[in-house]
PDB file of N, CA and C in Angstrom:
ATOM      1  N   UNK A   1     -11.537   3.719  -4.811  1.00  0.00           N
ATOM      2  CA  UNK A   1     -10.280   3.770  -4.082  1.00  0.00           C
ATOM      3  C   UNK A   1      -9.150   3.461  -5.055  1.00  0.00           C
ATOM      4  N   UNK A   2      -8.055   3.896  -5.040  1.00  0.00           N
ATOM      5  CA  UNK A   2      -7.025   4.133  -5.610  1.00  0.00           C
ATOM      6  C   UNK A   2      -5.561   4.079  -4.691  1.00  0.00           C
ATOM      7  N   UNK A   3      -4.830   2.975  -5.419  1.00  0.00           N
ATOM      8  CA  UNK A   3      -3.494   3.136  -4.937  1.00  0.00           C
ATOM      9  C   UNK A   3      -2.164   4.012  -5.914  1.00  0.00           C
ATOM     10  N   UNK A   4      -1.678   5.137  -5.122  1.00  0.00           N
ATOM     11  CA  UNK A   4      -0.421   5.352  -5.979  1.00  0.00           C
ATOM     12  C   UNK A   4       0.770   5.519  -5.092  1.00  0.00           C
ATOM     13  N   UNK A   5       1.794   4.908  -6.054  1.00  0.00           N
ATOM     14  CA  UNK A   5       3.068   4.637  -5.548  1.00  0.00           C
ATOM     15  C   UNK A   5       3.960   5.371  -6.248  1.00  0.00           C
ATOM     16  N   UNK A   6       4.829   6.376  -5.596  1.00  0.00           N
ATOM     17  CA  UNK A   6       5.883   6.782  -6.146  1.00  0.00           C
ATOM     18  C   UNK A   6       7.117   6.158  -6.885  1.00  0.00           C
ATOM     19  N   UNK A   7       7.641   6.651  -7.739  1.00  0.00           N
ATOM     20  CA  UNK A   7       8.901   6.149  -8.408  1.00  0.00           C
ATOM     21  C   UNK A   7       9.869   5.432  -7.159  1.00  0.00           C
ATOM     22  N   UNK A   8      10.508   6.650  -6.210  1.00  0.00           N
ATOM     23  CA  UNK A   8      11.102   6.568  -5.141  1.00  0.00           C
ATOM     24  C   UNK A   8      10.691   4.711  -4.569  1.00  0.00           C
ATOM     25  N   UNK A   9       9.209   5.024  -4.459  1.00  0.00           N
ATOM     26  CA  UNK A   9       8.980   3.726  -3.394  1.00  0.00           C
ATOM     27  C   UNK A   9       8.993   2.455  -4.155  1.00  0.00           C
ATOM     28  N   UNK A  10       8.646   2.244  -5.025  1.00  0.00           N
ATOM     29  CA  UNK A  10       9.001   1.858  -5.920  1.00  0.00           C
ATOM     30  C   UNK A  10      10.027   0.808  -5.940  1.00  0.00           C
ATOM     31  N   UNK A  11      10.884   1.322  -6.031  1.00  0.00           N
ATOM     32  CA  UNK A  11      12.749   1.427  -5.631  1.00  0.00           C
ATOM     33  C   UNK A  11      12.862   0.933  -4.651  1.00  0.00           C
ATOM     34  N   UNK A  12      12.196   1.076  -3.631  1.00  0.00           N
ATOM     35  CA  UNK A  12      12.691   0.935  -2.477  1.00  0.00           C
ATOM     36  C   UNK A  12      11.845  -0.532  -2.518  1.00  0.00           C
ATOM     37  N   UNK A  13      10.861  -0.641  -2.844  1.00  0.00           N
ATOM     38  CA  UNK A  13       9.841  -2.501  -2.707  1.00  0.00           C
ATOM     39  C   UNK A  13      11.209  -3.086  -3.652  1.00  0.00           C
ATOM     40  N   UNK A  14      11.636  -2.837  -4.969  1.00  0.00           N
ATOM     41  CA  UNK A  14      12.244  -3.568  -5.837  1.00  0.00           C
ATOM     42  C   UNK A  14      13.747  -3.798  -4.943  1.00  0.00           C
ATOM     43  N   UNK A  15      14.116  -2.919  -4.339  1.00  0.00           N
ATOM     44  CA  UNK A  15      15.579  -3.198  -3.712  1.00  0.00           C
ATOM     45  C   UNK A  15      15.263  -4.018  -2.719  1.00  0.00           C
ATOM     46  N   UNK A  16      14.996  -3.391  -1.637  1.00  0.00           N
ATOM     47  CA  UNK A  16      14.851  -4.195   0.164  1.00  0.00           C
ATOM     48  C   UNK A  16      14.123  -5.200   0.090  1.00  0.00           C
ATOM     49  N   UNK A  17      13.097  -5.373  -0.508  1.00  0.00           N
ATOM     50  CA  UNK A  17      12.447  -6.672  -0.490  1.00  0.00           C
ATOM     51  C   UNK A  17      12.571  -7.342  -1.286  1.00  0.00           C
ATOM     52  N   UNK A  18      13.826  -7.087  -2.554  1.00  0.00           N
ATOM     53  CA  UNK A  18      13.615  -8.148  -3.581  1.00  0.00           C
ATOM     54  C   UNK A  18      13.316  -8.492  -4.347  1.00  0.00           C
ATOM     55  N   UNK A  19      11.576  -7.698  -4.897  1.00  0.00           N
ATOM     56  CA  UNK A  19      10.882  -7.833  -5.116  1.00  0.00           C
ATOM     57  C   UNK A  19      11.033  -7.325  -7.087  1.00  0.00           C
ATOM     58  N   UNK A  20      10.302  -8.023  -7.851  1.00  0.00           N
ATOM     59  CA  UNK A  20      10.715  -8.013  -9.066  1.00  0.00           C
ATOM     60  C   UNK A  20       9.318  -8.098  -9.955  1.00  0.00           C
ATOM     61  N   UNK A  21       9.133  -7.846 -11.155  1.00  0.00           N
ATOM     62  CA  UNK A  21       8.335  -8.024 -12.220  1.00  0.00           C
ATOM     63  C   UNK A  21       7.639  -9.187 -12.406  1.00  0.00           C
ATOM     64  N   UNK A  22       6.415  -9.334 -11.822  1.00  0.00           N
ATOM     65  CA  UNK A  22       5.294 -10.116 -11.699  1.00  0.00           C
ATOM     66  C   UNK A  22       5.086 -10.860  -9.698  1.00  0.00           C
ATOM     67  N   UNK A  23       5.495 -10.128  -8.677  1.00  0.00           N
ATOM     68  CA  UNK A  23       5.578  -9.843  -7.998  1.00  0.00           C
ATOM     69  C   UNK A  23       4.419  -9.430  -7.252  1.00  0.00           C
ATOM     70  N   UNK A  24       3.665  -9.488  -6.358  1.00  0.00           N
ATOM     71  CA  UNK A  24       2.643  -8.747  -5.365  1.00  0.00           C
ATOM     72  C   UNK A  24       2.578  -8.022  -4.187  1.00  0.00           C
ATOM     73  N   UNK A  25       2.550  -7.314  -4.090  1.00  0.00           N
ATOM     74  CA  UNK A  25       2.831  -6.271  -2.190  1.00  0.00           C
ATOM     75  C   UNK A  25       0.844  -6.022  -2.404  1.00  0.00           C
ATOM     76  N   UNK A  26       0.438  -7.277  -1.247  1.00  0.00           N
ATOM     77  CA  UNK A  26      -0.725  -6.634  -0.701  1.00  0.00           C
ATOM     78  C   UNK A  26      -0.663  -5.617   0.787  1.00  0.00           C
ATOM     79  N   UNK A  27      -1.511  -4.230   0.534  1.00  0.00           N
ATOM     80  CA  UNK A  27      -1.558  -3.723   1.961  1.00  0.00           C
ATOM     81  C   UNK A  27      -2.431  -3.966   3.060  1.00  0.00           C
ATOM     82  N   UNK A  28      -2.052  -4.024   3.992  1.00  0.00           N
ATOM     83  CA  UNK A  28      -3.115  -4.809   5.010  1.00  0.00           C
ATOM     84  C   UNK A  28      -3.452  -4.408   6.630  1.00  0.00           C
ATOM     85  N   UNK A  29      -4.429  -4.698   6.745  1.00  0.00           N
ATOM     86  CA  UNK A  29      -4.717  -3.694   8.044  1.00  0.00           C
ATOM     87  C   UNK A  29      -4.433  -4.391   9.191  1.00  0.00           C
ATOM     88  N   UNK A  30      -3.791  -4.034  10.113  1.00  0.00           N
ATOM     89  CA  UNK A  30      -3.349  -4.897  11.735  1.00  0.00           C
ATOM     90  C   UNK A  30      -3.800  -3.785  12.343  1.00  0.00           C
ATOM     91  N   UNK A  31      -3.873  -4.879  13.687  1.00  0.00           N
ATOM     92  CA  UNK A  31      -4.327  -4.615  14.946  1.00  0.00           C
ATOM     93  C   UNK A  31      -3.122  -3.830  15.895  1.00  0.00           C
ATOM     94  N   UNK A  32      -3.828  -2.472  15.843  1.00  0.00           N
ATOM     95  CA  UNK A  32      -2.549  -1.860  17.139  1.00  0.00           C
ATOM     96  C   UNK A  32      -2.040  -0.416  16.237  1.00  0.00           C
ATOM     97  N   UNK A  33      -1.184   0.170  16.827  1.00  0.00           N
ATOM     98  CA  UNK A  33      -0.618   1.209  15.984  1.00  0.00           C
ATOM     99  C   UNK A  33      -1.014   2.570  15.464  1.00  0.00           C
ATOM    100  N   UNK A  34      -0.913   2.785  14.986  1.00  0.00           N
ATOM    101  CA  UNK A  34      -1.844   4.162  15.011  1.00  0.00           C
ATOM    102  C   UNK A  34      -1.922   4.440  13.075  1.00  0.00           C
ATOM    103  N   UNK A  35      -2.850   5.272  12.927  1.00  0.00           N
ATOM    104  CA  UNK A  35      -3.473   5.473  11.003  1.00  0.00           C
ATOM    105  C   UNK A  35      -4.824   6.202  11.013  1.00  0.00           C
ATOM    106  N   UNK A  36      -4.938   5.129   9.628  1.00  0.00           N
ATOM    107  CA  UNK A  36      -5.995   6.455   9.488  1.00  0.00           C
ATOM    108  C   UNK A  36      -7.143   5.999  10.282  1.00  0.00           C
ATOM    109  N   UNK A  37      -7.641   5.006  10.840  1.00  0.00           N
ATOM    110  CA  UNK A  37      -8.556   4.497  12.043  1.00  0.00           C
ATOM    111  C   UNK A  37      -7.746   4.171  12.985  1.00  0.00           C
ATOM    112  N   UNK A  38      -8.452   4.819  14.147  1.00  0.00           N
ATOM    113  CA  UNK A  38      -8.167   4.639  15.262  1.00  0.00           C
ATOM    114  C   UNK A  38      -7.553   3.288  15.816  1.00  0.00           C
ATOM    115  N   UNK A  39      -6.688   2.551  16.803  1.00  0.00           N
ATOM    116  CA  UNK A  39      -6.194   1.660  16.701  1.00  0.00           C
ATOM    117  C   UNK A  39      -5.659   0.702  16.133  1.00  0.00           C
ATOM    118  N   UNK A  40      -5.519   1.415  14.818  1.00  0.00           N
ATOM    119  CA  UNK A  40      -4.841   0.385  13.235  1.00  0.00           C
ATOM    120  C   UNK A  40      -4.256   0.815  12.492  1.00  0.00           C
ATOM    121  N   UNK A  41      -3.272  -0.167  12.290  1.00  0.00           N
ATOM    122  CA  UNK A  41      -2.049   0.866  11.475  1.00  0.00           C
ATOM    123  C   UNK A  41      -1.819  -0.830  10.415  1.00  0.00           C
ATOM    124  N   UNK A  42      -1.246   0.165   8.990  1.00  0.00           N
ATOM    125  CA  UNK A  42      -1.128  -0.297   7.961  1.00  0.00           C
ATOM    126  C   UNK A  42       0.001  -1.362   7.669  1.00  0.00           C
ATOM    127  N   UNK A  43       0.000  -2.647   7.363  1.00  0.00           N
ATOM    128  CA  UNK A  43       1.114  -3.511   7.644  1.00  0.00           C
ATOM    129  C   UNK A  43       0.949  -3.725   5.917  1.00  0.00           C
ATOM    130  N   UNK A  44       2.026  -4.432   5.504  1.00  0.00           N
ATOM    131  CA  UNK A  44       2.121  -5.093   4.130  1.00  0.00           C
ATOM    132  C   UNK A  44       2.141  -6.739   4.137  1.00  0.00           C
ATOM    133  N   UNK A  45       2.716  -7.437   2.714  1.00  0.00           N
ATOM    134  CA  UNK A  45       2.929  -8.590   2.440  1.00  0.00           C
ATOM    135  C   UNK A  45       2.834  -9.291   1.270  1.00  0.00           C
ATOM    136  N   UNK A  46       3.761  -9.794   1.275  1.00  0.00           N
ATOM    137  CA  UNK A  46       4.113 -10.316  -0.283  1.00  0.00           C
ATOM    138  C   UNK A  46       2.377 -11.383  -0.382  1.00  0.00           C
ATOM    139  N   UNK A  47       2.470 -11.687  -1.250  1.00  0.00           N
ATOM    140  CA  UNK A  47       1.063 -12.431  -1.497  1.00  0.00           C
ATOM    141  C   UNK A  47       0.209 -12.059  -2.848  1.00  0.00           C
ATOM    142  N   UNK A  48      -0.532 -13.456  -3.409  1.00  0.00           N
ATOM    143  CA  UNK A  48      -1.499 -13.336  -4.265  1.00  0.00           C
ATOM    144  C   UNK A  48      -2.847 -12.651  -3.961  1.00  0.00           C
ATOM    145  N   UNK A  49      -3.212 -11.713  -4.917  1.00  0.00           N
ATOM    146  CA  UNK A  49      -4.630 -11.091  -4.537  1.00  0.00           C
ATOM    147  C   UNK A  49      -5.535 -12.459  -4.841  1.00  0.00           C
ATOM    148  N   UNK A  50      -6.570 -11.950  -3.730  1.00  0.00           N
ATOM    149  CA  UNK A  50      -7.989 -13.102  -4.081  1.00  0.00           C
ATOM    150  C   UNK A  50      -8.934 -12.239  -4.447  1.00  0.00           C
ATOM    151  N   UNK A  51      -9.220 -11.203  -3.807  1.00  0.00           N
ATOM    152  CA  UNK A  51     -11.043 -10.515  -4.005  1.00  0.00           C
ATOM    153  C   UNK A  51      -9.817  -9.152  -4.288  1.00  0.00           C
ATOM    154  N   UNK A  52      -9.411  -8.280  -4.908  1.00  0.00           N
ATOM    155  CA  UNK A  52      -8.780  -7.287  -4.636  1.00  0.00           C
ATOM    156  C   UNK A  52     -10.020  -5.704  -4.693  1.00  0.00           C
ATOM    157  N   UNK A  53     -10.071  -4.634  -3.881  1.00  0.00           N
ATOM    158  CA  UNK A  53     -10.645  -3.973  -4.011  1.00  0.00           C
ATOM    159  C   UNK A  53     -10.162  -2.507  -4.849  1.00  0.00           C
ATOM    160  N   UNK A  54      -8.381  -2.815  -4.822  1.00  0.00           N
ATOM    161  CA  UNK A  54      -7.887  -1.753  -5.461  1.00  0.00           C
ATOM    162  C   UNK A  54      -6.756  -2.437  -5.892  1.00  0.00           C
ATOM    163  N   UNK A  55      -6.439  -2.000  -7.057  1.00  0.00           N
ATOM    164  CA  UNK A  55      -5.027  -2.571  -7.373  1.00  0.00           C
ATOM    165  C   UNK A  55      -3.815  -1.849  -8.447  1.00  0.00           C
ATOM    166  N   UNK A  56      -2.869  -1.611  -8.766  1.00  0.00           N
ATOM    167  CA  UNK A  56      -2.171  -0.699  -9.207  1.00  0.00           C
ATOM    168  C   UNK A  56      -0.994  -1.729  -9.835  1.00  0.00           C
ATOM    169  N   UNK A  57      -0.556  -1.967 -10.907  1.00  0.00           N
ATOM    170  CA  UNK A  57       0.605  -1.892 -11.374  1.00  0.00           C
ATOM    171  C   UNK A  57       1.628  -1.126 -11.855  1.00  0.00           C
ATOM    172  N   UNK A  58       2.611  -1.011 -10.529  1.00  0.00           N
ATOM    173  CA  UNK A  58       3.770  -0.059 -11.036  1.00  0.00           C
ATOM    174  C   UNK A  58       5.404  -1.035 -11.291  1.00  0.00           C
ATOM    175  N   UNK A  59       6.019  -0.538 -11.984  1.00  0.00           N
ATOM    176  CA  UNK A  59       7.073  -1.042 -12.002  1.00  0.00           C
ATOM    177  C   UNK A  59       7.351  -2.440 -12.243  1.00  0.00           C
ATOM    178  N   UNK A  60       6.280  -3.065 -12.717  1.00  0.00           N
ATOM    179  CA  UNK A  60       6.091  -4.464 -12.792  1.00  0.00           C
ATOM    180  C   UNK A  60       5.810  -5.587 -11.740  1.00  0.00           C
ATOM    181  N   UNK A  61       5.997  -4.805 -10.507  1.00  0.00           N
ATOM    182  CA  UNK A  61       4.798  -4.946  -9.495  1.00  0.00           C
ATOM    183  C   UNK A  61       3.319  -4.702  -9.331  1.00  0.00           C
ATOM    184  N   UNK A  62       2.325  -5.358  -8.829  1.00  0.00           N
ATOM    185  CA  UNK A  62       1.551  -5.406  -8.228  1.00  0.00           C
ATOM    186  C   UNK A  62       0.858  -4.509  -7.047  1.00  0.00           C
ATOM    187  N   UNK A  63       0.632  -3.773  -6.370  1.00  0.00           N
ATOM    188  CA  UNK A  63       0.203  -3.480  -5.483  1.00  0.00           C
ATOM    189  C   UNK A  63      -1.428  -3.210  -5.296  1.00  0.00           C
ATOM    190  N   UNK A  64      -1.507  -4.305  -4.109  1.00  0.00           N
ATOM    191  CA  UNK A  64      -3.260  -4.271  -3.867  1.00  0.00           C
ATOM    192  C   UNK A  64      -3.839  -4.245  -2.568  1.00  0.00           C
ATOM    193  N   UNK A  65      -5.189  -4.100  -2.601  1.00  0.00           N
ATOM    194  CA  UNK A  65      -5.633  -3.688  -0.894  1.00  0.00           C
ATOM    195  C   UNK A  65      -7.245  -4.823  -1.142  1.00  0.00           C
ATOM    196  N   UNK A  66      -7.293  -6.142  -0.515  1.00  0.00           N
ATOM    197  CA  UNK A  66      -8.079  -6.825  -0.310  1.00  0.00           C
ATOM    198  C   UNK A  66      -9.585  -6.260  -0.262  1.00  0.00           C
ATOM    199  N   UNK A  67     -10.364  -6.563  -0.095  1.00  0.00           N
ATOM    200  CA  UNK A  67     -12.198  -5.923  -0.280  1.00  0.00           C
ATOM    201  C   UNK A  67     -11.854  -6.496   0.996  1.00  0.00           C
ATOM    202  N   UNK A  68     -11.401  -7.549   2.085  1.00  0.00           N
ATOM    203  CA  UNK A  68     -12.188  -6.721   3.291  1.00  0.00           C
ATOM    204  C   UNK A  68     -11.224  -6.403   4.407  1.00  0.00           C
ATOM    205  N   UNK A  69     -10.418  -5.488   3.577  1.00  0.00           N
ATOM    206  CA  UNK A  69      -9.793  -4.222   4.086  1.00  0.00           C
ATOM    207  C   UNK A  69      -9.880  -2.893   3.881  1.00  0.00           C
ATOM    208  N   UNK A  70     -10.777  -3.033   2.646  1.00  0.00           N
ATOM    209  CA  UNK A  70     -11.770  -1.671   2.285  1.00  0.00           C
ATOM    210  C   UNK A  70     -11.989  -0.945   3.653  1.00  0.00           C
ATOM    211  N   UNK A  71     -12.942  -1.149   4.125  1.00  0.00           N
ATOM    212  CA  UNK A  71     -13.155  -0.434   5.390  1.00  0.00           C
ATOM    213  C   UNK A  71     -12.605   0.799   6.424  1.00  0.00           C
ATOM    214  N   UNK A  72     -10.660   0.095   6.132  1.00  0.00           N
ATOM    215  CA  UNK A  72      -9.902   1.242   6.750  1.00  0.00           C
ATOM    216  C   UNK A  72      -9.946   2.369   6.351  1.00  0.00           C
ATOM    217  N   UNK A  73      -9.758   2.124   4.646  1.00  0.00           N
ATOM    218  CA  UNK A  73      -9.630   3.596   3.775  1.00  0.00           C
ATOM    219  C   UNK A  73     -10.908   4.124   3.715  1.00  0.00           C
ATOM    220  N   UNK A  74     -12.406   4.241   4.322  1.00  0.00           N
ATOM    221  CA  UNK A  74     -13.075   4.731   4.680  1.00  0.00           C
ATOM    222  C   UNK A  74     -13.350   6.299   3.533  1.00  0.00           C
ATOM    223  N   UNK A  75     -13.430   5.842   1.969  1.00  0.00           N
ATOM    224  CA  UNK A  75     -13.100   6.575   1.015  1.00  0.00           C
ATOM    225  C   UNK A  75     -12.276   7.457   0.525  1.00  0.00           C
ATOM    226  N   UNK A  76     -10.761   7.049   1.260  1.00  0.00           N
ATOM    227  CA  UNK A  76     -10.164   7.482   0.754  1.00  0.00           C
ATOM    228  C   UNK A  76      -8.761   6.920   0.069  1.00  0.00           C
ATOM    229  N   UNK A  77      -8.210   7.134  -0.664  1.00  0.00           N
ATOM    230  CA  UNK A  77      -6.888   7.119  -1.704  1.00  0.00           C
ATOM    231  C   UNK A  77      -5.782   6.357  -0.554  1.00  0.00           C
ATOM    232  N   UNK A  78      -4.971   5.235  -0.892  1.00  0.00           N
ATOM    233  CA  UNK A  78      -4.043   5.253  -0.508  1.00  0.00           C
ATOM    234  C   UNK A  78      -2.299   5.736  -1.534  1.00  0.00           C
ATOM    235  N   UNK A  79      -2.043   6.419  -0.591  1.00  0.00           N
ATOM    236  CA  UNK A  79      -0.462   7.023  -1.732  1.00  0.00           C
ATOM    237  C   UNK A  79       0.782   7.181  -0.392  1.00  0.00           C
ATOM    238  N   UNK A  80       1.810   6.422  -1.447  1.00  0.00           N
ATOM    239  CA  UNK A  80       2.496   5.493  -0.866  1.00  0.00           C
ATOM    240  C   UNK A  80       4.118   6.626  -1.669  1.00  0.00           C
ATOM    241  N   UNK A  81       4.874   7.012  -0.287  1.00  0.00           N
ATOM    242  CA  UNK A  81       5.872   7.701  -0.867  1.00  0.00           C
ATOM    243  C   UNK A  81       6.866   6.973  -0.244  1.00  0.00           C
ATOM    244  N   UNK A  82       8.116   7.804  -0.140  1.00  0.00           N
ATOM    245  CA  UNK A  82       9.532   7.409   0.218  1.00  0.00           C
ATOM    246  C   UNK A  82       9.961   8.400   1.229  1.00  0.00           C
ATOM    247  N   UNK A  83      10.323   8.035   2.656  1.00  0.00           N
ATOM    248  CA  UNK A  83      11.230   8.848   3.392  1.00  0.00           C
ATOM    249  C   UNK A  83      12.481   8.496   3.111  1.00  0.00           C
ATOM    250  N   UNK A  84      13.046   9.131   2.535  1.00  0.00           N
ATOM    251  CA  UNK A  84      15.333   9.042   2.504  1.00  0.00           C
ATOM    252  C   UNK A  84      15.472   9.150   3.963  1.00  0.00           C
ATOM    253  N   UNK A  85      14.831   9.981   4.724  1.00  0.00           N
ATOM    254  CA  UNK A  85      15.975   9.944   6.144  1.00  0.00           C
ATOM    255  C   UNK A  85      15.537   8.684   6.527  1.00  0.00           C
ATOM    256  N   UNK A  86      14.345   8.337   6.438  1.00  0.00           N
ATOM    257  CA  UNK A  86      14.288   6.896   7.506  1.00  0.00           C
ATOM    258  C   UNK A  86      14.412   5.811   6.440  1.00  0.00           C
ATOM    259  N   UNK A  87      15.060   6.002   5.382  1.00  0.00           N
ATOM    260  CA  UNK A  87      14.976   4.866   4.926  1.00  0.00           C
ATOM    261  C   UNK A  87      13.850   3.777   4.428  1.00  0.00           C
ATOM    262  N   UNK A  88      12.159   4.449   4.059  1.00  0.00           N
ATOM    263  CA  UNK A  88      11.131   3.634   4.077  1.00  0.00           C
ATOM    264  C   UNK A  88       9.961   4.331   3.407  1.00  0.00           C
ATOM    265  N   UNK A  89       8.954   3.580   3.523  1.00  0.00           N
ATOM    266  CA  UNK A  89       8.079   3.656   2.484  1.00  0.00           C
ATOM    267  C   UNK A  89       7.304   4.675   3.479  1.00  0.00           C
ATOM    268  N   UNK A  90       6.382   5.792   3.080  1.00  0.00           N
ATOM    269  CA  UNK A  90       5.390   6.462   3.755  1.00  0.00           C
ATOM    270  C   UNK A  90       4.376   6.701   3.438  1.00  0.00           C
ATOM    271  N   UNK A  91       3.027   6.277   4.305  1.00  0.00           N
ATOM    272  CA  UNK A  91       2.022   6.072   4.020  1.00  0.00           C
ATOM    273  C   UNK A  91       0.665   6.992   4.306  1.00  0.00           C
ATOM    274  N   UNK A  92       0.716   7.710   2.761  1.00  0.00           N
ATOM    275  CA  UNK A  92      -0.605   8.952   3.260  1.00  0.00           C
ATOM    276  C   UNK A  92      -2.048   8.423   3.000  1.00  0.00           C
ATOM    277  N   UNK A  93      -3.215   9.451   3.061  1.00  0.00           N
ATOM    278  CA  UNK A  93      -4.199   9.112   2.521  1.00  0.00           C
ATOM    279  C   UNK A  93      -4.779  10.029   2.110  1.00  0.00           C
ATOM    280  N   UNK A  94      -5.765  10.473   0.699  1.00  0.00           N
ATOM    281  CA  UNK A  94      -6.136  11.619   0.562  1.00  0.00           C
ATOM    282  C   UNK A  94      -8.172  11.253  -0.283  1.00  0.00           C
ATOM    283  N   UNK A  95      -8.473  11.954   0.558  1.00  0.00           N
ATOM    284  CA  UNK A  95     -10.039  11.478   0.179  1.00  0.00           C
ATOM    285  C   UNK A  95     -10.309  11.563  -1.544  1.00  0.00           C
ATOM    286  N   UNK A  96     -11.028  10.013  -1.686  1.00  0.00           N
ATOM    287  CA  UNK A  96     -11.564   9.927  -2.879  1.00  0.00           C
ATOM    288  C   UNK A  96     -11.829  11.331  -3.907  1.00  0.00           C
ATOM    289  N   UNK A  97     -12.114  11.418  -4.707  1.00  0.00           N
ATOM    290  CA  UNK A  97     -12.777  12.585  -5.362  1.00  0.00           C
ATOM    291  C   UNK A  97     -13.710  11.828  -6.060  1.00  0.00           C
ATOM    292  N   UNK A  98     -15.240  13.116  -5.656  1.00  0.00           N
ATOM    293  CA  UNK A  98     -16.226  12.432  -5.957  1.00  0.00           C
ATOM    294  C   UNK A  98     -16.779  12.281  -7.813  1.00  0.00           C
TER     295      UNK A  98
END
């Protein structure tokens, strides 16, 4: 599993949240909402990785997805873009390659 984050989004973690060079955005799975499993949709949060199952440094951020949140991505990629009209981060998924 693999996280990628666009330039765009990027930008957008370093502006709106603040967020700066040595920094962490773990992604995280909640209850409710809709994704890539049924009844669960993808929440974030600043925080130290403990067990990380994927992890990506962009921009001098951090970005990681816990081992037991593995499960959601159900082998596949998380990639993380930018909507301009809404103002926010957007969250695809595209299956592993084997």
């Amino acid at each position: 599993m693999e996280i990628r984050i666009s330039e765009d989004a990027q930008k957008w973690f370093h502006d709106e949240m603040g967020l700066g060079s040595g920094d962490f955005v773990r992604f995280t799975v909640r209850y409710g909402g809709s994704g890539l499993q049924p009844g669960f949709s993808l929440g974030l949060s600043v925080e130290r990785p403990e067990n990380p199952a994927a992890a990506n440094e962009a921009g001098g951020i951090t970005y990681f997805i816990e081992s037991d949140d593995e499960w959601y991505f159900d082998g596949h990629d998380l990639v993380v873009g930018y909507d301009a009209a809404l103002d926010e981060p957007e969250y695809g998924y595209e299956k592993e390659k084997a």
